[in-house]
PDB file of N, CA and C in Angstrom:
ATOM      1  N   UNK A   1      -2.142  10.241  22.692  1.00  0.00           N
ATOM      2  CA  UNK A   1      -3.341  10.176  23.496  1.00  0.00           C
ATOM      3  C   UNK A   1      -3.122   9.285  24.722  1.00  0.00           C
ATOM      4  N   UNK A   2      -2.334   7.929  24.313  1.00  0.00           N
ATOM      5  CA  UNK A   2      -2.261   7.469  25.985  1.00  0.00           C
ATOM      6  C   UNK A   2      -1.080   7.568  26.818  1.00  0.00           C
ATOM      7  N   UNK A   3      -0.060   8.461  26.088  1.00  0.00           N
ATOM      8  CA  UNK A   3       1.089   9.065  26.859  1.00  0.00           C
ATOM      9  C   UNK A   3       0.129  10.228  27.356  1.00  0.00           C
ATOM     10  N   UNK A   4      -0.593  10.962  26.957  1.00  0.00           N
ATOM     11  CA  UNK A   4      -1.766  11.997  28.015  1.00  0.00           C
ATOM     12  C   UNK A   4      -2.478  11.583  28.830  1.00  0.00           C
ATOM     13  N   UNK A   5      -2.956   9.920  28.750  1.00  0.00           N
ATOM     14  CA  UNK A   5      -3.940   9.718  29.631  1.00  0.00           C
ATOM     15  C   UNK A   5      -3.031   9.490  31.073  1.00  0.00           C
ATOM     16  N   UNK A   6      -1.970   8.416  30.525  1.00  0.00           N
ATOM     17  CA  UNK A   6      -1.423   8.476  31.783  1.00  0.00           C
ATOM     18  C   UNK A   6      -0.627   9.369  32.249  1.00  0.00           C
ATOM     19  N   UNK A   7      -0.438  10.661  31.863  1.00  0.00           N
ATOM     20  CA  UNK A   7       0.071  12.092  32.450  1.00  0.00           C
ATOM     21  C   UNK A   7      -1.324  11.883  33.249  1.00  0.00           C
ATOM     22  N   UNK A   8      -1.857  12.111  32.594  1.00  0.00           N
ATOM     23  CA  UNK A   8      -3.052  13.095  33.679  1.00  0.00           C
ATOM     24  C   UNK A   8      -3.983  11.856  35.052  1.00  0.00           C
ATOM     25  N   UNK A   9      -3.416  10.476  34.781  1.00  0.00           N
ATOM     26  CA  UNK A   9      -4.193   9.396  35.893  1.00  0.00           C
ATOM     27  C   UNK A   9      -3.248   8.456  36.236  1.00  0.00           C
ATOM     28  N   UNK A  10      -2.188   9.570  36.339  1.00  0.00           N
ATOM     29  CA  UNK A  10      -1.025   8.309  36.989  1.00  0.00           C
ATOM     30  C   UNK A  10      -0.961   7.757  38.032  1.00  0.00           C
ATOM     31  N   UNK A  11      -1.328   7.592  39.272  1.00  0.00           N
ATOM     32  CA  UNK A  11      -1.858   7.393  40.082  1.00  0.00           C
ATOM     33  C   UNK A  11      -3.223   5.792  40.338  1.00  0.00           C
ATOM     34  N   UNK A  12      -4.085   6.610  38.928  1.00  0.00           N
ATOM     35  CA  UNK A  12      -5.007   5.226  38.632  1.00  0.00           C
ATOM     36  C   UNK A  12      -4.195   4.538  38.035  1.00  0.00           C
ATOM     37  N   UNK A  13      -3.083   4.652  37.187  1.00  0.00           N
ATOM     38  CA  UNK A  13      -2.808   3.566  36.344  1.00  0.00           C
ATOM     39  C   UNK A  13      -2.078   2.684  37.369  1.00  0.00           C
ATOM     40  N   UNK A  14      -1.268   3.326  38.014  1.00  0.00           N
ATOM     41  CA  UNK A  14      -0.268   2.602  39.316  1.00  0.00           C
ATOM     42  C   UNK A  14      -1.142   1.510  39.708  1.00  0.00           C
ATOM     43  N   UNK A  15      -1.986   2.240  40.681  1.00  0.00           N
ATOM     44  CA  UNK A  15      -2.856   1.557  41.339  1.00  0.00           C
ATOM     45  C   UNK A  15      -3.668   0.634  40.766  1.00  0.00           C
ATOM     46  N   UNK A  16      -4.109   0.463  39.621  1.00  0.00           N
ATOM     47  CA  UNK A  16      -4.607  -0.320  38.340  1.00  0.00           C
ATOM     48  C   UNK A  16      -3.380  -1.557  38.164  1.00  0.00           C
ATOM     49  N   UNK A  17      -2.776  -1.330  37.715  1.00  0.00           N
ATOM     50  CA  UNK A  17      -0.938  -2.104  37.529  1.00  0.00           C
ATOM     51  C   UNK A  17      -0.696  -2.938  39.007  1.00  0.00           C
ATOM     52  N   UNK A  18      -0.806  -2.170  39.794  1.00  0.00           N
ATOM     53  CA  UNK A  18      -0.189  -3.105  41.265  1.00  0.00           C
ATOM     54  C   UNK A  18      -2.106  -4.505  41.565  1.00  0.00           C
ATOM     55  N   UNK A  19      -3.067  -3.384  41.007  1.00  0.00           N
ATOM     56  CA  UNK A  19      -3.839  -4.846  41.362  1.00  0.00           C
ATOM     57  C   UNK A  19      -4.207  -5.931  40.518  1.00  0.00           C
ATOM     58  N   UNK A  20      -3.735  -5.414  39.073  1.00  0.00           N
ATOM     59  CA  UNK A  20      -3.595  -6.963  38.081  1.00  0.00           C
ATOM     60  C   UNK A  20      -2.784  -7.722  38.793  1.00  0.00           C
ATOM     61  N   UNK A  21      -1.309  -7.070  38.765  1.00  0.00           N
ATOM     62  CA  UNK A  21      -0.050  -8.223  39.701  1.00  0.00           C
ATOM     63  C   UNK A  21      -0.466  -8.926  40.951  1.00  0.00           C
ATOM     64  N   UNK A  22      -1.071  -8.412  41.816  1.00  0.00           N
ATOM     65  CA  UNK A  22      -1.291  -8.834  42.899  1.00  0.00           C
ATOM     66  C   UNK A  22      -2.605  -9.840  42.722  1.00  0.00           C
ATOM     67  N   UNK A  23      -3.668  -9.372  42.084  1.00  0.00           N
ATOM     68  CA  UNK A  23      -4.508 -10.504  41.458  1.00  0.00           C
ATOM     69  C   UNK A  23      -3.749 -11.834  40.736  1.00  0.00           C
ATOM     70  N   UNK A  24      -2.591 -11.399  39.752  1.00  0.00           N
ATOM     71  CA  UNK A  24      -2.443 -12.440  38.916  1.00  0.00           C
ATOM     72  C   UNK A  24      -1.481 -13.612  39.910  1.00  0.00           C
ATOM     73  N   UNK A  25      -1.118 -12.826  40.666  1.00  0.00           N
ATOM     74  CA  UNK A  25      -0.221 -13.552  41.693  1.00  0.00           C
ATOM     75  C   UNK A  25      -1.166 -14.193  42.857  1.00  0.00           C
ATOM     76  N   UNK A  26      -2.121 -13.548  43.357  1.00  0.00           N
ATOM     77  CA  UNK A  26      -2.824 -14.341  43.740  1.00  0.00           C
ATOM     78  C   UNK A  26      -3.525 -15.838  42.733  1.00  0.00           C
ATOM     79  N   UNK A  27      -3.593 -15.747  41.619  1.00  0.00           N
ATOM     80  CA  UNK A  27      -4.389 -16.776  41.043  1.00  0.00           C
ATOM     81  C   UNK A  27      -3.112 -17.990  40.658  1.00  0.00           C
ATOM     82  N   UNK A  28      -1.735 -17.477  41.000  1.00  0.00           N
ATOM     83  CA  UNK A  28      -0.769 -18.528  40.493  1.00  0.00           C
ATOM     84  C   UNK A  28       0.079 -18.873  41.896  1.00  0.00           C
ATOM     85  N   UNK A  29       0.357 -17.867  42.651  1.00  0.00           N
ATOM     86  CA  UNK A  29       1.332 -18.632  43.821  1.00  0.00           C
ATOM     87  C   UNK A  29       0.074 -18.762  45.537  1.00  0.00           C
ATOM     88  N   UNK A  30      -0.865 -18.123  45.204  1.00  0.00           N
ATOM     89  CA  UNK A  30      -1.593 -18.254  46.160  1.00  0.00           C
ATOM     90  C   UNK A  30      -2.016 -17.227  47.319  1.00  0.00           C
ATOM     91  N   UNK A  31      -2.703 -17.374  48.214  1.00  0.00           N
ATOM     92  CA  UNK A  31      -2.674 -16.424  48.706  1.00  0.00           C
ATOM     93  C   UNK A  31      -1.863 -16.039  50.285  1.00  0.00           C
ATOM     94  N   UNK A  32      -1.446 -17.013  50.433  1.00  0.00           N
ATOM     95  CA  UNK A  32      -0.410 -16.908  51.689  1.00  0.00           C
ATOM     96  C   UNK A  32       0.750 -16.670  51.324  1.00  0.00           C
ATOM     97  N   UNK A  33       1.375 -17.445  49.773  1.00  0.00           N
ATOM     98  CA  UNK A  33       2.546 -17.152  49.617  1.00  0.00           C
ATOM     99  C   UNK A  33       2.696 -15.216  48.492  1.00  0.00           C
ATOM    100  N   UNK A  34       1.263 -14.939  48.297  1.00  0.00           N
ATOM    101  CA  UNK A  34       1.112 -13.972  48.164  1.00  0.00           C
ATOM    102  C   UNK A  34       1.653 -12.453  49.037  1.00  0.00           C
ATOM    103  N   UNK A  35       1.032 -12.403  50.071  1.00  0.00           N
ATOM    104  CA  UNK A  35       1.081 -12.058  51.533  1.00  0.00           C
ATOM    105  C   UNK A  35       2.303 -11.932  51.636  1.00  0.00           C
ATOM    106  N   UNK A  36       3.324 -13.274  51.566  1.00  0.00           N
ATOM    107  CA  UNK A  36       4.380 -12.957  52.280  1.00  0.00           C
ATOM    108  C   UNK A  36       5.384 -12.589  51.541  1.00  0.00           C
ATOM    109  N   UNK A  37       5.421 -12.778  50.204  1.00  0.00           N
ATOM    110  CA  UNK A  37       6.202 -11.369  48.704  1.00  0.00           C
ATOM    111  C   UNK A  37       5.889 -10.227  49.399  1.00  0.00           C
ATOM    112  N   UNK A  38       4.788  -9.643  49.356  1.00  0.00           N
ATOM    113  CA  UNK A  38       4.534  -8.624  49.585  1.00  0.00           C
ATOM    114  C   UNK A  38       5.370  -7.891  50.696  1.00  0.00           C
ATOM    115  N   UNK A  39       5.110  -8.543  52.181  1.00  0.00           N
ATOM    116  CA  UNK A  39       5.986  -8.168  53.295  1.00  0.00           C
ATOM    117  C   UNK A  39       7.601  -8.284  52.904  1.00  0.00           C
ATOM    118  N   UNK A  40       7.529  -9.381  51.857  1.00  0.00           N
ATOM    119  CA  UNK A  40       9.339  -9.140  51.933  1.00  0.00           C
ATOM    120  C   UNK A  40       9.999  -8.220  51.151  1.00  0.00           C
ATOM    121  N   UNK A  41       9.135  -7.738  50.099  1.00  0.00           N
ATOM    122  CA  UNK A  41       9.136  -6.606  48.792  1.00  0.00           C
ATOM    123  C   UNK A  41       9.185  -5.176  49.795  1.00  0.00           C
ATOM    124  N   UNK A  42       8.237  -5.322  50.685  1.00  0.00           N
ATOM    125  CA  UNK A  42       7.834  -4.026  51.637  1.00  0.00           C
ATOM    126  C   UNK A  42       9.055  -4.310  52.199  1.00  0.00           C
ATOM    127  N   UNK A  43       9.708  -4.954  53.224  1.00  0.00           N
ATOM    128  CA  UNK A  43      10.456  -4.555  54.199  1.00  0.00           C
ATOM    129  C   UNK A  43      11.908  -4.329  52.915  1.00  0.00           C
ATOM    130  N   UNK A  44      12.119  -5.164  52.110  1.00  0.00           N
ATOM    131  CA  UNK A  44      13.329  -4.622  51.554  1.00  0.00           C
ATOM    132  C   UNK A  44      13.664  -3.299  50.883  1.00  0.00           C
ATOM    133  N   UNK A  45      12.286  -2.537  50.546  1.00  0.00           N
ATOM    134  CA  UNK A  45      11.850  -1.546  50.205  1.00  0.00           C
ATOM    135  C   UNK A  45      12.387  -0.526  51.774  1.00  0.00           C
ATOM    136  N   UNK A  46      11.481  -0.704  52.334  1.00  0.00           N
ATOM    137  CA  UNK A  46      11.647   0.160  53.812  1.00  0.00           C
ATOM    138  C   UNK A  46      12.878  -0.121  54.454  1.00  0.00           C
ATOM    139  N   UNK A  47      14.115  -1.298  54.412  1.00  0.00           N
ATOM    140  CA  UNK A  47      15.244  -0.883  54.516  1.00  0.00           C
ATOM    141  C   UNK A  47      16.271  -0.360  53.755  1.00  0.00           C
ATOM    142  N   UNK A  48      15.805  -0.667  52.569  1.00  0.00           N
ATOM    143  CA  UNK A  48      16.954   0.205  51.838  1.00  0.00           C
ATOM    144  C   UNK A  48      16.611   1.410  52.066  1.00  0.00           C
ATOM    145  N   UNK A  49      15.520   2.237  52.481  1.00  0.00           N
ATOM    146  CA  UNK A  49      15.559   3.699  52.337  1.00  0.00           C
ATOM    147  C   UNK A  49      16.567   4.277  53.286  1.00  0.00           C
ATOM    148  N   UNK A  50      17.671   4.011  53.967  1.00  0.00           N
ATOM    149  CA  UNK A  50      18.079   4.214  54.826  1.00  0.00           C
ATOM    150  C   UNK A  50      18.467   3.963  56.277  1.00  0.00           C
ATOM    151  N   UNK A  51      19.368   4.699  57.104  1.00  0.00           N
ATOM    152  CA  UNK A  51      19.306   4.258  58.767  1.00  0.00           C
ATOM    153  C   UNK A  51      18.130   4.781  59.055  1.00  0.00           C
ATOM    154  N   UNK A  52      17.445   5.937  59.089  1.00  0.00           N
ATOM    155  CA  UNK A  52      16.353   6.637  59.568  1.00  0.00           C
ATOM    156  C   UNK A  52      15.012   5.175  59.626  1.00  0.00           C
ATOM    157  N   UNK A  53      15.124   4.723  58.185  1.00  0.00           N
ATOM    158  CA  UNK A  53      13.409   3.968  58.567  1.00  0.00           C
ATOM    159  C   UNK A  53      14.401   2.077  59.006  1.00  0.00           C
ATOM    160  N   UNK A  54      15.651   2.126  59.069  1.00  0.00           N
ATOM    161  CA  UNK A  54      15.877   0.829  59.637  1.00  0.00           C
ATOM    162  C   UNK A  54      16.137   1.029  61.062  1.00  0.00           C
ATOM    163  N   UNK A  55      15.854   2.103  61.856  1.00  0.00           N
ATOM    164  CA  UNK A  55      15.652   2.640  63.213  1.00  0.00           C
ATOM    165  C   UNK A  55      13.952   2.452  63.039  1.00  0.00           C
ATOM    166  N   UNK A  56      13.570   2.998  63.061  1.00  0.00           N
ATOM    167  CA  UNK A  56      12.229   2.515  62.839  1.00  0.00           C
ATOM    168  C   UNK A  56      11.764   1.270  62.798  1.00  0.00           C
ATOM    169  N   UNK A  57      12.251   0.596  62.069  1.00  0.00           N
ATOM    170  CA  UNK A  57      11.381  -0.829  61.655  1.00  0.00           C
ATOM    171  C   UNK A  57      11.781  -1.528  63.118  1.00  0.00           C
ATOM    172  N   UNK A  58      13.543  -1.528  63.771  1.00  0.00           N
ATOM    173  CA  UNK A  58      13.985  -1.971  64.556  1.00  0.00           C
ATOM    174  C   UNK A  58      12.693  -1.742  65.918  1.00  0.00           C
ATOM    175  N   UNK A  59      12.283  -0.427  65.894  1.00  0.00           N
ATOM    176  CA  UNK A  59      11.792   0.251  67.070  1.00  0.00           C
ATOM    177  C   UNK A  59      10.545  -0.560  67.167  1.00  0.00           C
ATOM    178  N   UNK A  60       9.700  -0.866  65.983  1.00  0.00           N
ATOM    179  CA  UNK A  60       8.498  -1.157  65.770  1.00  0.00           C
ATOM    180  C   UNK A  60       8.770  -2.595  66.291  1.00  0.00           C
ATOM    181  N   UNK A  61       9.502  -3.518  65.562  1.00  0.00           N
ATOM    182  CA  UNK A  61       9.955  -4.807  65.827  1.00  0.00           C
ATOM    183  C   UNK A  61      10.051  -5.158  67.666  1.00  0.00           C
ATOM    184  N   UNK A  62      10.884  -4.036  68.331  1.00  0.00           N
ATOM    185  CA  UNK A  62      11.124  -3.957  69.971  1.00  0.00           C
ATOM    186  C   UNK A  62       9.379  -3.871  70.609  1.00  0.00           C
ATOM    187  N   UNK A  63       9.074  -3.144  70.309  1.00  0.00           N
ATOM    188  CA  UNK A  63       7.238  -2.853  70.635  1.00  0.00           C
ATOM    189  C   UNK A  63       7.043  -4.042  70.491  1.00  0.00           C
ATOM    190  N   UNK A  64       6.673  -4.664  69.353  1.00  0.00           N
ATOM    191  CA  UNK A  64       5.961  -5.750  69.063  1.00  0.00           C
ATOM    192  C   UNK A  64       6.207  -6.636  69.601  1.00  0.00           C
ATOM    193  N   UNK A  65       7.251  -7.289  69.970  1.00  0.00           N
ATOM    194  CA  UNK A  65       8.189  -8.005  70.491  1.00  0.00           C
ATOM    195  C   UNK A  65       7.628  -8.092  72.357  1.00  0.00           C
ATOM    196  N   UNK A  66       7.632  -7.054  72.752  1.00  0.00           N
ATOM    197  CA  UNK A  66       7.204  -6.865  74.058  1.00  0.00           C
ATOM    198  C   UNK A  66       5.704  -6.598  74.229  1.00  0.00           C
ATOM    199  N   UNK A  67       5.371  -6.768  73.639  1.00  0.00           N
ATOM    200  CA  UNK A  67       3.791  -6.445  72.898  1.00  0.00           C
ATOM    201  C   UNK A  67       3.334  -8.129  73.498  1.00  0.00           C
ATOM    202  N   UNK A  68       3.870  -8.470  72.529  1.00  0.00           N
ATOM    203  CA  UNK A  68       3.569 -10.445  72.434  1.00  0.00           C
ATOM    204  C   UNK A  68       4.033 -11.351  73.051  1.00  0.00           C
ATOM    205  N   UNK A  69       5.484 -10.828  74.090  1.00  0.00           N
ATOM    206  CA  UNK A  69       5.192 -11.441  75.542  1.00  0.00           C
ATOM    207  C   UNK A  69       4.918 -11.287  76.341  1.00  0.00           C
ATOM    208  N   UNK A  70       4.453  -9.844  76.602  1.00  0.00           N
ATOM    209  CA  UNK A  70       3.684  -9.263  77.411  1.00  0.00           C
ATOM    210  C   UNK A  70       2.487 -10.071  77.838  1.00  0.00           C
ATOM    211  N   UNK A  71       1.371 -10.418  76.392  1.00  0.00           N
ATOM    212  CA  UNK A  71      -0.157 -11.109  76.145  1.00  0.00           C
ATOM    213  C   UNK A  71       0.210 -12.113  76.642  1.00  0.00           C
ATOM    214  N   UNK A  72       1.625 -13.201  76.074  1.00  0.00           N
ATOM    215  CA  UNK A  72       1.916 -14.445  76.640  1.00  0.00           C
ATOM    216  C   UNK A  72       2.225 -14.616  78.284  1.00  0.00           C
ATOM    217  N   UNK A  73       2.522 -13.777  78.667  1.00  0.00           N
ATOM    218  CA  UNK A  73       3.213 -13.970  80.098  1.00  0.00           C
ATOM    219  C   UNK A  73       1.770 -13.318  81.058  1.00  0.00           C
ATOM    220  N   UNK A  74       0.718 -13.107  79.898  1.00  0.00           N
ATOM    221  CA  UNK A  74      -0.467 -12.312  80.773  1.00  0.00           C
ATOM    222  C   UNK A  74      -0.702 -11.333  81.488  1.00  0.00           C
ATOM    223  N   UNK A  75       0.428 -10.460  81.332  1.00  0.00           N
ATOM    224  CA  UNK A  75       0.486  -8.858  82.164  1.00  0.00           C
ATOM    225  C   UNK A  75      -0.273  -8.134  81.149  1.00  0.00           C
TER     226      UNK A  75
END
């Protein structure tokens, strides 16, 4: 019966599972050092998938980059 439930709501259970952790981690390391697991879990995630999304992240990084001295330099 609950090898069926989670056939059929795998998706809720994921999503159920990632917000205990992220709750329980919020209530023990905090919430900034929360935040920044997350980004480092994400980006090591999004570079291992390959050159394709570490062209990407690079590209996004160049934007941003010129993005924020752009605002600083006031153009």
């Amino acid at each position: 019966m609950f090898k069926e439930y989670i056939k059929e709501h795998l998706n809720r259970v994921i999503g159920s599972t990632c917000g205990l952790i992220v709750g329980v981690l919020f209530l023990t390391i905090g919430f900034w050092s929360t935040l920044l697991l997350a980004l480092c879990v994400f980006t090591g995630y999004y570079l291992g998938g390959g050159a394709k999304n570490r062209l990407r992240i690079i590209e996004y990084l160049n934007r941003t980059y010129k993005a924020v001295i752009g605002l600083i330099k006031g153009k």
